[in-house]
Every structure is written in C-alpha cells, then in structure tokens.
Protein backbone atom coordinates (compact mmCIF):
# COMPACT_ATOMS: atom_id res chain seq x y z
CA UNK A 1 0.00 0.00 0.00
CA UNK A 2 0.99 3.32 -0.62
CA UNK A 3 2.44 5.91 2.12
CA UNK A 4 -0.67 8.06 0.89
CA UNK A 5 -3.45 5.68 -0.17
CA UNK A 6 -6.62 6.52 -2.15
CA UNK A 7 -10.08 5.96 -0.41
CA UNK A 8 -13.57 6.90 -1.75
CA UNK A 9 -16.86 7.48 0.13
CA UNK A 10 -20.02 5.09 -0.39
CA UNK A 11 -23.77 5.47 0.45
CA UNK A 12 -24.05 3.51 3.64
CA UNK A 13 -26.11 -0.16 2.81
CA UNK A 14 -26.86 -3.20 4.29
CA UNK A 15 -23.17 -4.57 3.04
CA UNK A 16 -21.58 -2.53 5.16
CA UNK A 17 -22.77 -4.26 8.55
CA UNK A 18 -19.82 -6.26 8.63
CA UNK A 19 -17.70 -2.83 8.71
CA UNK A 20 -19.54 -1.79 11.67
CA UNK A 21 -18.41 -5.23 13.72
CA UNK A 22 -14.54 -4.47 12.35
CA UNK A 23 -15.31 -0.85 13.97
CA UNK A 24 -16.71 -2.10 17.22
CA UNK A 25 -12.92 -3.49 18.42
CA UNK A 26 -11.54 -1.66 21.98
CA UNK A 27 -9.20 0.21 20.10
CA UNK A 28 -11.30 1.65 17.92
CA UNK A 29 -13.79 2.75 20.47
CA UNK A 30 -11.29 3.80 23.25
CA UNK A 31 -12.46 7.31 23.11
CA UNK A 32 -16.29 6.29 22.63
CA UNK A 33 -16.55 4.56 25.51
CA UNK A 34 -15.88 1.02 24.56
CA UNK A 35 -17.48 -1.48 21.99
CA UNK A 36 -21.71 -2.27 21.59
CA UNK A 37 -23.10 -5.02 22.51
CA UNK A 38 -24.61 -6.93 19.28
CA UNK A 39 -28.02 -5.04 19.72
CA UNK A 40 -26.50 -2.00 19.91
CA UNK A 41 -24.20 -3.07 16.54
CA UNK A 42 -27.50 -3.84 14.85
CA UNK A 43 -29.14 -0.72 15.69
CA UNK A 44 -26.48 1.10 14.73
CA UNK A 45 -26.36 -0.39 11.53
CA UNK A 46 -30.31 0.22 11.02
CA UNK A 47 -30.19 3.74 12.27
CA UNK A 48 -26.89 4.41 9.48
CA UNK A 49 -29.76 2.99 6.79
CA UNK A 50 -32.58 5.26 7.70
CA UNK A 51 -30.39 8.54 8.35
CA UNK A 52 -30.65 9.65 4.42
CA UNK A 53 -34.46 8.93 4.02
CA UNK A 54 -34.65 10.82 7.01
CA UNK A 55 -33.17 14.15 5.38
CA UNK A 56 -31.33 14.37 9.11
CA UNK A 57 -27.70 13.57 7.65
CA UNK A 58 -25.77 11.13 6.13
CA UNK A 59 -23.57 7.68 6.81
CA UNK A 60 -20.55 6.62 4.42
CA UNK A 61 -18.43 3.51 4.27
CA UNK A 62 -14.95 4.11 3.45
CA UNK A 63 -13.50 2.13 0.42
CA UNK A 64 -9.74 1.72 -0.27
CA UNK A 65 -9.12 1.99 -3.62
CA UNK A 66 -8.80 0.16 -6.03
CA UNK A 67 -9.30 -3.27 -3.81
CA UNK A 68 -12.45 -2.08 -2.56
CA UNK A 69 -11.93 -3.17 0.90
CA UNK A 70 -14.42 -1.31 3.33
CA UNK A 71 -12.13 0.49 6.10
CA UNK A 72 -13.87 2.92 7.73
CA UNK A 73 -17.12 5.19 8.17
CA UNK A 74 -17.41 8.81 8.07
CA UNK A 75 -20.98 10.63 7.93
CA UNK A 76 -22.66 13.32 9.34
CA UNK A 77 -26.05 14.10 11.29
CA UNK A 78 -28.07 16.95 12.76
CA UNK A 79 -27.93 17.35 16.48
CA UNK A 80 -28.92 19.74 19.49
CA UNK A 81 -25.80 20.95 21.18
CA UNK A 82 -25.88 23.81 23.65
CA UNK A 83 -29.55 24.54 22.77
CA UNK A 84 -29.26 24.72 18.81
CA UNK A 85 -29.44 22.65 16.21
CA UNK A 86 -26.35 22.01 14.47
CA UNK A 87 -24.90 19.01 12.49
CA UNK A 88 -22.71 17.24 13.89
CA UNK A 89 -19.63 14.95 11.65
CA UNK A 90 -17.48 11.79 13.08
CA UNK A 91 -15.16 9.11 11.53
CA UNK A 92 -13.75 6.53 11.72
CA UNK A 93 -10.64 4.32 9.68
CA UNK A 94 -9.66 0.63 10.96
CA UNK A 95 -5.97 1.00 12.81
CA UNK A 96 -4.19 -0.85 9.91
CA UNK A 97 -5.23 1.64 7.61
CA UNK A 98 -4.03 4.79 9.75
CA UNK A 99 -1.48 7.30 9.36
CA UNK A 100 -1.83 7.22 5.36
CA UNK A 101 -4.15 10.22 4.50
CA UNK A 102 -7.33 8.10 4.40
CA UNK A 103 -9.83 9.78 7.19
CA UNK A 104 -8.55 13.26 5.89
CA UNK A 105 -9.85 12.15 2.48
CA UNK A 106 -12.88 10.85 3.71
CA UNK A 107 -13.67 13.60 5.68
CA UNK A 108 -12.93 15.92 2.89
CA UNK A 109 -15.45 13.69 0.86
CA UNK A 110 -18.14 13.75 3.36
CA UNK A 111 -18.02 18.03 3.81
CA UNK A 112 -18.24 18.37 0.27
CA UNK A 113 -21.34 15.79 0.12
CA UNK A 114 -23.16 17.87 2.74
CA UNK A 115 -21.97 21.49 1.10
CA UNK A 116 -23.62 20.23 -1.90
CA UNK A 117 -26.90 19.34 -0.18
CA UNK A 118 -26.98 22.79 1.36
CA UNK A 119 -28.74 22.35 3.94
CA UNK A 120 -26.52 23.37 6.69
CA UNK A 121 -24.34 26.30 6.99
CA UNK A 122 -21.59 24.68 9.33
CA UNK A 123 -20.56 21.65 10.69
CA UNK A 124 -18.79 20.45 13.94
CA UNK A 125 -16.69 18.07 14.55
CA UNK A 126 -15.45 16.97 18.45
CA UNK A 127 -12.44 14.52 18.65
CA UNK A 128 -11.45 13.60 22.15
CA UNK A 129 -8.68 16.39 23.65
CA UNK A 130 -6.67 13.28 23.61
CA UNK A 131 -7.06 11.94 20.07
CA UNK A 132 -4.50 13.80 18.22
CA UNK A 133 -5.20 12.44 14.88
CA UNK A 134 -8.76 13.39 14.75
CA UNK A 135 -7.79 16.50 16.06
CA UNK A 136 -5.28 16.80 13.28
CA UNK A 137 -7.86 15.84 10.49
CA UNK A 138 -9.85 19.09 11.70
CA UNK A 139 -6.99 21.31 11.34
CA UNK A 140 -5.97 19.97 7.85
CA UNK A 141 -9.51 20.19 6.33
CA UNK A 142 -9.61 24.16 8.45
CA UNK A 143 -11.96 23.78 10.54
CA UNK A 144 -11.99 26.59 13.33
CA UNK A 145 -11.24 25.29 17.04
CA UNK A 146 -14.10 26.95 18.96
CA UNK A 147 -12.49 25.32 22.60
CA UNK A 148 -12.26 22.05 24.96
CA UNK A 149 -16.27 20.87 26.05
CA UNK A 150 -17.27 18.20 28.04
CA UNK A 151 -19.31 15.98 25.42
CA UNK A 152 -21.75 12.91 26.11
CA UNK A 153 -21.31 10.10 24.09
CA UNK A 154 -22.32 7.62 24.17
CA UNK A 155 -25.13 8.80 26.40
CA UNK A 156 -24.32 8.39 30.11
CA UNK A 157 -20.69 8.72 29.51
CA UNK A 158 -18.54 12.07 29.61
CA UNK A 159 -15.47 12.84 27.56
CA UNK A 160 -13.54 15.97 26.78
CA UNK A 161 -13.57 17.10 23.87
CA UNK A 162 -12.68 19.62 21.07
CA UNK A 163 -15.26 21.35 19.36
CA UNK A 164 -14.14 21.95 15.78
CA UNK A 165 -16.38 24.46 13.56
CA UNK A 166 -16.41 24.45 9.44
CA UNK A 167 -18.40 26.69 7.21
CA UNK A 168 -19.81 25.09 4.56
C-alpha cells in the first residue's frame, strides 16, 4: 500500500454491517466509551440505513481503492448541542489503515457531500482532547477550534472534547 493511499466514500447499505463489527474493536472505540453489545451493533447499523431517508444527515463507508476493501465510516447528522441545532460529523478508519491520509480524504469527501446538499451552513466536529489524529484531520480540512467541552457520548458517559467548527 501506498504511504498516501486513495479511499472513496459510499452510500451507507446493508453490506456494510460487517464494517460496523470491524469498527466495534476496543481500540477503535477507546475514546467512545468502549465497543456495543450486538443489539447495539444492529441498531447502529439500522439507524446508518434510515439517516438519508430521514433528510437528518448522512452515513458513508470508506472504500480503499482500487481493492475495494471497506475500512472505515465517516458521515454526518443533525444534532442539538448547547440549545441549537447544528450538524454534527465523526469518523472513523480501521488501525491498519491509519497514518496514510485516508480519514482526511474521507472527511474531505463527506463536507463536500453535505456542502452540496446545502442544507446546513456549518458543521462540527469533536475529537477527544486526547485523540491527536482526529484533532489533526480538523486542522488539515480548516476547521476553526471553537475550545475544549465536556461531550456525552455515548449517552451516560462524559469525555472531553474539542469542538471543531467548518463553514460550509
């Protein structure tokens, strides 16, 4: 594989539920507060499918190219955070895949999906304080750091966070 490999974003579908068990290992979910149980796998999986027809946001599987092998999932999705309604954007890429340019692509994918929607006028992002490569993502693509927050997720658990802000 290349130091700098090529990735492309997909329309989350029932193929990808496999993805989401790859994405549900204790390192990948350190700073989300550990993996799902099954259940909460499959409605995970069921929620990604309904998010489009729902016109609240959007759910991508990331593809390496040109095997096609699924490595990740970016996406985004309208939430209430300090009393407004914003959107809200989160990735993830599988740990042998990291470090070679592929979440900054699909991020970069997934902003200009949404810009072209236009139906928000910004979008956050909020990588743990402590996961510098997220963080890093959100400086690359210039996003705006708005400050450390304590952020719930998944609900029940605290984490500090850093609210990233991009115009779109």
């Amino acid at each position: 594989m290349s130091e700098r490999a090529q990735a492309e974003i997909v329309t989350w579908s029932g193929g990808h539920f496999e993805l989401l068990h790859r994405m549900n290992a204790p390192e990948m979910t350190e700073h989300l507060g550990g993996p799902e149980t099954e259940a909460q796998v499959a409605e995970r999986h069921e929620r990604y499918l309904r998010i489009a027809g729902k016109g609240t946001g959007r759910m991508f599987a990331v593809i390496l190219l040109p095997g096609l092998e699924q490595v990740g999932t970016v996406g985004y999705w309208d939430r209430t955070w300090q009393g407004e309604q914003i959107c809200e954007m989160g990735w993830g890429i599988l740990p042998a895949y990291q470090g070679k340019g592929i979440a900054t692509a699909a991020v970069s994918q997934a902003i200009e999906h949404a810009r072209k929607e236009g139906a928000r006028r910004t979008i956050h992002a909020f990588p743990g304080a402590d996961n510098p490569a997220s963080n890093a993502v959100c400086r690359k693509l210039g996003f705006t750091l708005l400050g450390e927050c304590e952020f719930e997720y998944p609900p029940g658990s605290w984490m500090r966070c850093n609210d990233w802000r991009l115009g779109l």
